[in-house]
Protein backbone atom coordinates (compact mmCIF):
# COMPACT_ATOMS: atom_id res chain seq x y z
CA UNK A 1 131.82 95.22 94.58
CA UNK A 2 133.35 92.75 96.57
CA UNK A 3 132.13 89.12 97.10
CA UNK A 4 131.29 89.78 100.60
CA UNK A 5 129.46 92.87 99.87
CA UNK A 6 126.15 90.99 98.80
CA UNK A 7 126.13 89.05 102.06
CA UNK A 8 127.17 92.11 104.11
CA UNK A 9 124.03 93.92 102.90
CA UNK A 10 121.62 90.85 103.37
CA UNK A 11 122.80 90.91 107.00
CA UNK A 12 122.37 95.21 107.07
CA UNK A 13 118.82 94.21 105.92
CA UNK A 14 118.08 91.36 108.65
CA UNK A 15 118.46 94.29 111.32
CA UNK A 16 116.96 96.92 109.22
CA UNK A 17 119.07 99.00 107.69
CA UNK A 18 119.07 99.77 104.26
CA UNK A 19 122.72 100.24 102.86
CA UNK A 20 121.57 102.07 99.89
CA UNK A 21 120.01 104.66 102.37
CA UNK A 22 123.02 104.69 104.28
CA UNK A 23 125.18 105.35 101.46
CA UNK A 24 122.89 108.39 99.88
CA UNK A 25 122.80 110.17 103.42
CA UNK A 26 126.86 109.88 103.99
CA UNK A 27 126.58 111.58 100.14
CA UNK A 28 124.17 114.20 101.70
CA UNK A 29 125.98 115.48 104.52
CA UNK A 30 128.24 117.84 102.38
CA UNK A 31 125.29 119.80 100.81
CA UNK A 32 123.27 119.34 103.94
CA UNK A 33 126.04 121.85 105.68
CA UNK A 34 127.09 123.89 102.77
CA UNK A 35 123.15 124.84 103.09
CA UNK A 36 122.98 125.38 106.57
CA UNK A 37 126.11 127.63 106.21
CA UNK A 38 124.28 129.66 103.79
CA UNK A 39 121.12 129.66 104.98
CA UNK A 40 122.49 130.90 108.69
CA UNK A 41 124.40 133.48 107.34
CA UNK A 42 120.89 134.99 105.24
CA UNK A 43 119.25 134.58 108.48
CA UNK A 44 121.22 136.52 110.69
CA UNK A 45 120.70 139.33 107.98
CA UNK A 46 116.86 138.94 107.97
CA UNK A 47 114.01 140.00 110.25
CA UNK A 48 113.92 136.59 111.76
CA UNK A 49 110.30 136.65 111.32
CA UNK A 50 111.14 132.36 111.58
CA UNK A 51 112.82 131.80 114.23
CA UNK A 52 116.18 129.08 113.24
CA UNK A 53 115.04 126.31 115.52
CA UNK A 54 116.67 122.26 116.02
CA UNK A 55 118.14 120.98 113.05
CA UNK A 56 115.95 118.25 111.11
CA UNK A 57 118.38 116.76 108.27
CA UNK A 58 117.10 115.59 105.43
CA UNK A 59 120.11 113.42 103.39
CA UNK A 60 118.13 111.90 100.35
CA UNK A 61 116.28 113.48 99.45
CA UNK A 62 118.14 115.04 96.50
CA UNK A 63 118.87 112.10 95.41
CA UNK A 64 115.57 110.28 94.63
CA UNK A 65 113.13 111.37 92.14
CA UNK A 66 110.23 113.56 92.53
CA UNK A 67 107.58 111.09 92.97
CA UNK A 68 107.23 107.55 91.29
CA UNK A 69 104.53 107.35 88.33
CA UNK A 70 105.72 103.46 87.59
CA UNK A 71 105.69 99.98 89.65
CA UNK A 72 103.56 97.28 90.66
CA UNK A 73 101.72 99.39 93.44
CA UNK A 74 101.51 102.49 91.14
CA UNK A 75 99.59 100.43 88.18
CA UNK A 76 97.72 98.61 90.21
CA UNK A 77 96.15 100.69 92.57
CA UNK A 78 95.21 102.94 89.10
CA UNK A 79 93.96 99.75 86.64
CA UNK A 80 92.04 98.29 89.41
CA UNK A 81 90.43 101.61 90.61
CA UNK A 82 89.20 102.28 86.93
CA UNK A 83 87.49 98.96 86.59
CA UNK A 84 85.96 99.28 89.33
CA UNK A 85 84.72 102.91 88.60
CA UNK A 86 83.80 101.43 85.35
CA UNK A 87 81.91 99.07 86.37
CA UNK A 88 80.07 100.84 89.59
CA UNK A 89 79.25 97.61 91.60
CA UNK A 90 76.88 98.04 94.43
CA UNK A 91 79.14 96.86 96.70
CA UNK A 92 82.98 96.40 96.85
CA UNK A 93 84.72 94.33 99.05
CA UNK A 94 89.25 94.54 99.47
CA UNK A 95 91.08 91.94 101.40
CA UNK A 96 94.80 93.32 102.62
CA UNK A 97 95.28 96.03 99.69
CA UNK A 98 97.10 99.09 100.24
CA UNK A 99 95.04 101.64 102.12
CA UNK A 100 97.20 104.39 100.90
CA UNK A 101 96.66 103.57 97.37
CA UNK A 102 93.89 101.40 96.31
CA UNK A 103 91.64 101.95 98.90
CA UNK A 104 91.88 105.61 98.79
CA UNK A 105 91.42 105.67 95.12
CA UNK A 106 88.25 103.86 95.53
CA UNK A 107 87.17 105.27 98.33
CA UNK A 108 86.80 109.04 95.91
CA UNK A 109 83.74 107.59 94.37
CA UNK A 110 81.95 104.52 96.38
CA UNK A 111 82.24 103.11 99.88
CA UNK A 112 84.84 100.37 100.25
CA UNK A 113 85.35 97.67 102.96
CA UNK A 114 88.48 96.40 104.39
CA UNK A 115 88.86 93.16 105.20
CA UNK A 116 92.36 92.78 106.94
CA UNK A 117 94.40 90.43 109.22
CA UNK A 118 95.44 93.48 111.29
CA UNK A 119 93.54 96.21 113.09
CA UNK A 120 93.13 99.76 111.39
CA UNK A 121 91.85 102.24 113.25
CA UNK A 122 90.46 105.37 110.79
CA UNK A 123 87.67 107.25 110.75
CA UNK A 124 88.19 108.08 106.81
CA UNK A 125 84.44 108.86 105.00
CA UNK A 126 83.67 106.13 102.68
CA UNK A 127 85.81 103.54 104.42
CA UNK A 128 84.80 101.01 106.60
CA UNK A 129 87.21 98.52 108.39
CA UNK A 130 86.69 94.67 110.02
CA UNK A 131 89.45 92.20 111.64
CA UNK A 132 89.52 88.45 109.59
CA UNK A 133 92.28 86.55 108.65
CA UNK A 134 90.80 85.25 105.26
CA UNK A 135 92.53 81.96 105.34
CA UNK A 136 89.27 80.98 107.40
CA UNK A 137 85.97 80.81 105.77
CA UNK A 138 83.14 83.77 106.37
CA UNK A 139 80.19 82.03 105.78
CA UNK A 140 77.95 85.22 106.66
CA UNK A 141 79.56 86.92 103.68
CA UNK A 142 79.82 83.66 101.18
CA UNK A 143 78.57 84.04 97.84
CA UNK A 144 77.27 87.64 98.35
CA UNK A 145 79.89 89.96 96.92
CA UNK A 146 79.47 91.46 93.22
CA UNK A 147 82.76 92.88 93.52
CA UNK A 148 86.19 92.13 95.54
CA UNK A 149 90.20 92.63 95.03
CA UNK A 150 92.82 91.38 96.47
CA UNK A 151 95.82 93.25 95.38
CA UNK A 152 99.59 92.57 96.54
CA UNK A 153 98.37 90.55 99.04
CA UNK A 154 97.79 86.77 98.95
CA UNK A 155 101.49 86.07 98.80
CA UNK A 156 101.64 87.02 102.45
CA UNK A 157 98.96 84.37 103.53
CA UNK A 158 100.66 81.76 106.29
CA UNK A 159 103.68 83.07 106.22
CA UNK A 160 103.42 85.38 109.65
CA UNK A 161 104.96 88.57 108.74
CA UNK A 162 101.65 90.33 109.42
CA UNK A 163 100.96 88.14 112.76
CA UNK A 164 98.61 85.50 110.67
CA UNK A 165 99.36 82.19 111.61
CA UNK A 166 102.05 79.89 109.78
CA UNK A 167 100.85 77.94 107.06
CA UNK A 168 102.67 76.39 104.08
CA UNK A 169 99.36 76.15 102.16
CA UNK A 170 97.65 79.43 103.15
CA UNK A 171 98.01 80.84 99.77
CA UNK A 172 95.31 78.35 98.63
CA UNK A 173 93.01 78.67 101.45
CA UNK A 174 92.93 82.21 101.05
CA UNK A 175 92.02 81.72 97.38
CA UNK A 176 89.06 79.45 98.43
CA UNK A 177 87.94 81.54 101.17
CA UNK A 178 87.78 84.61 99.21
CA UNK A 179 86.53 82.77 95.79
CA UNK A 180 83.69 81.95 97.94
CA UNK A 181 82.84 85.51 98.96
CA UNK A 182 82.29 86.04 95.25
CA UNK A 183 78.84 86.04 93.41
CA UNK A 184 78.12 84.31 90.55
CA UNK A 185 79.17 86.81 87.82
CA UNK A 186 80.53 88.54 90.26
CA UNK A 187 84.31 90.17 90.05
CA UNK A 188 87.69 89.36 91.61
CA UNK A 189 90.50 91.56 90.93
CA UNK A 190 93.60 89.71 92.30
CA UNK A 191 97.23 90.59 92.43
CA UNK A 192 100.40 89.10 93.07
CA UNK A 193 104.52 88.97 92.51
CA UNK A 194 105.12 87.19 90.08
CA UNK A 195 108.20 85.61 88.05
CA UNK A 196 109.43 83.01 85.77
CA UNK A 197 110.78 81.23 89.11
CA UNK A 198 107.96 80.60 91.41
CA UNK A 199 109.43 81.01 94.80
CA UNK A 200 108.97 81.85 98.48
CA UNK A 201 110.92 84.93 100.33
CA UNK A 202 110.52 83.78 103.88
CA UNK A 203 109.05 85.49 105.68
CA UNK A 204 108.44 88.33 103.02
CA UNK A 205 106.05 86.58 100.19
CA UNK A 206 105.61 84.14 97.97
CA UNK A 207 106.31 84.81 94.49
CA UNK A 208 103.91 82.95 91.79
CA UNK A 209 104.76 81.90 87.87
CA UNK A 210 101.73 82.96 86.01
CA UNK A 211 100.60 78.87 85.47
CA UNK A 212 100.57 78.62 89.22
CA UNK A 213 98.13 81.50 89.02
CA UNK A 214 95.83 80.09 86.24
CA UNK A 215 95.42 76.78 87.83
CA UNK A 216 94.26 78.75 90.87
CA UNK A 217 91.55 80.32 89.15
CA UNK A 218 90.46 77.61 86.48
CA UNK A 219 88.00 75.91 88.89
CA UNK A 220 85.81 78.88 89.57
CA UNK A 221 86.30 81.47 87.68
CA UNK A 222 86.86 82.94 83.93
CA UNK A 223 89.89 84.92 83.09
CA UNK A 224 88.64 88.07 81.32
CA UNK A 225 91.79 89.59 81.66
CA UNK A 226 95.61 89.49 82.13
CA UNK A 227 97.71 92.56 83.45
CA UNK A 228 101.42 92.92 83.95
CA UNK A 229 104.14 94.95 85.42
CA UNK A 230 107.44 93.83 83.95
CA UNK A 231 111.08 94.11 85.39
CA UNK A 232 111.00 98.29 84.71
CA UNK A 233 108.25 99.14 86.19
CA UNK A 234 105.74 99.18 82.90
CA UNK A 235 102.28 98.34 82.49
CA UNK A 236 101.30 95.67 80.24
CA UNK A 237 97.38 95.84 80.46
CA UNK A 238 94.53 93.92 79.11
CA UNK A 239 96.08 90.99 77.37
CA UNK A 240 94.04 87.88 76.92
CA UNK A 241 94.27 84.85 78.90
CA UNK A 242 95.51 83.06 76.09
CA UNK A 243 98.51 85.61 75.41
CA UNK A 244 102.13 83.53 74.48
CA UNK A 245 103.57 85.11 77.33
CA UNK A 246 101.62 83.53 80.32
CA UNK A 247 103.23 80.34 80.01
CA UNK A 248 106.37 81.69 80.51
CA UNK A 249 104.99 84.83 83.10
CA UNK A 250 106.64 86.99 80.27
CA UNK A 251 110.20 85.93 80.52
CA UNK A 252 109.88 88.20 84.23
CA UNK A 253 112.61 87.95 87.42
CA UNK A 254 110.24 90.18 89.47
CA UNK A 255 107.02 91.37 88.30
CA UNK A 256 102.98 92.33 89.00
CA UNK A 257 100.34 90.02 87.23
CA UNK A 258 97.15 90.94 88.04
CA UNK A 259 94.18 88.71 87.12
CA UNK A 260 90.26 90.14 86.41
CA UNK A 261 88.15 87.29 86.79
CA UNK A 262 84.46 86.51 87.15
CA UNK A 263 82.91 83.60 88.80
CA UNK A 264 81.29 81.14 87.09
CA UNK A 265 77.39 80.50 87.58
């Protein structure tokens, strides 16, 4: 690749086009008509019980695998979802997680409610959804919670990519306002990037070394658990607190560390 070719595809990305896509459906076009040829020919031979209707190309698809069993979201969504089934807490509390993922996993064998910056409108059984950017306090809600997660989110906080109000710090006062929310002995599953250089992606997310993460939670809470998703994709679960690798967020460029912790009395 060319020097320019890095910058070239930065600039694709600002106005949202993904060059890799791009590239895989030029690639698809052959098959895509070789098919059709085919398939037009069998049809004019058949009963035409389906009628051959408007074209709806599909380049990619080929190329990509059948379904992806590996990732930050993947593990995630799964670890989380078991402790929590584990542990069958009265009530469970999410701030910002995935709603495809997490939220549906949960939602299989307790209620769950959402607490998100944005609206979502669903009328899914077991679900229940409420408005609130959590870089505010919610004092009606403060130490009541036996259980709440945070997963893939925080590093959005103040940053304004999901409409929430610009704030260099937001990061930590989402911490505090959803440390509060937390019961003594209660649970907080929390997830975020992380790396061995802490950084921010404007306006995409902040990305935290483990240390950064630690200090976070030192005040309040115990660490009765460390998870990670390295640089492939694999899930490193359960390590203590204390593990070698924390100090140096396990060597990672781009990773998943997610935290169990439990508030202090």
């Amino acid at each position: 690749m060319s020097r320019l070719s890095k910058p070239f595809r930065t600039v694709l990305q600002f106005v949202g086009i993904d060059w890799t896509k791009v590239k895989r459906s030029i690639r698809g076009w052959g098959p895509y008509w070789t098919n059709y040829r085919v398939f037009k020919r069998q049809y004019r031979a058949s009963s035409r019980e389906f009628p051959l209707s408007n074209l709806s190309p599909y380049l990619t698809d080929r190329y990509e695998p059948g379904g992806t069993a590996s990732g930050a979201y993947f593990h995630q969504d799964l670890l989380v979802a078991r402790k929590i089934l584990q542990r069958r807490p009265a009530r469970h509390v999410d701030i910002g997680s995935r709603v495809d993922g997490f939220v549906a996993h949960v939602s299989l064998f307790m209620p769950i409610e959402v607490l998100d910056v944005r609206a979502i409108d669903s009328q899914v059984p077991n679900m229940t959804f409420r408005q609130a950017d959590l870089m505010k306090p919610l004092p009606e809600l403060e130490g009541r919670l036996e259980s709440v997660s945070c997963l893939h989110a925080l590093e959005h906080f103040g940053l304004g990519r999901y409409g929430d109000p610009i704030d260099y710090d937001g990061h930590m006062k989402g911490f505090d306002a959803m440390a509060k929310l937390v019961a003594p002995g209660g649970i907080f599953y929390l997830s975020v990037p992380i790396s061995a250089k802490q950084r921010v992606e404007f306006d995409g997310q902040r990305v935290f070394a483990m240390p950064t993460l630690m200090r976070m939670a030192a005040a309040q809470f115990d660490v009765l658990s460390v998870s990670y998703v390295d640089d492939a994709g694999r899930l490193h679960a359960d390590l203590p607190a204390t593990h070698a690798g924390v100090g140096q967020t396990f060597g990672l460029k781009y990773g998943c560390g997610i935290l169990e912790l439990q508030k202090r009395a």
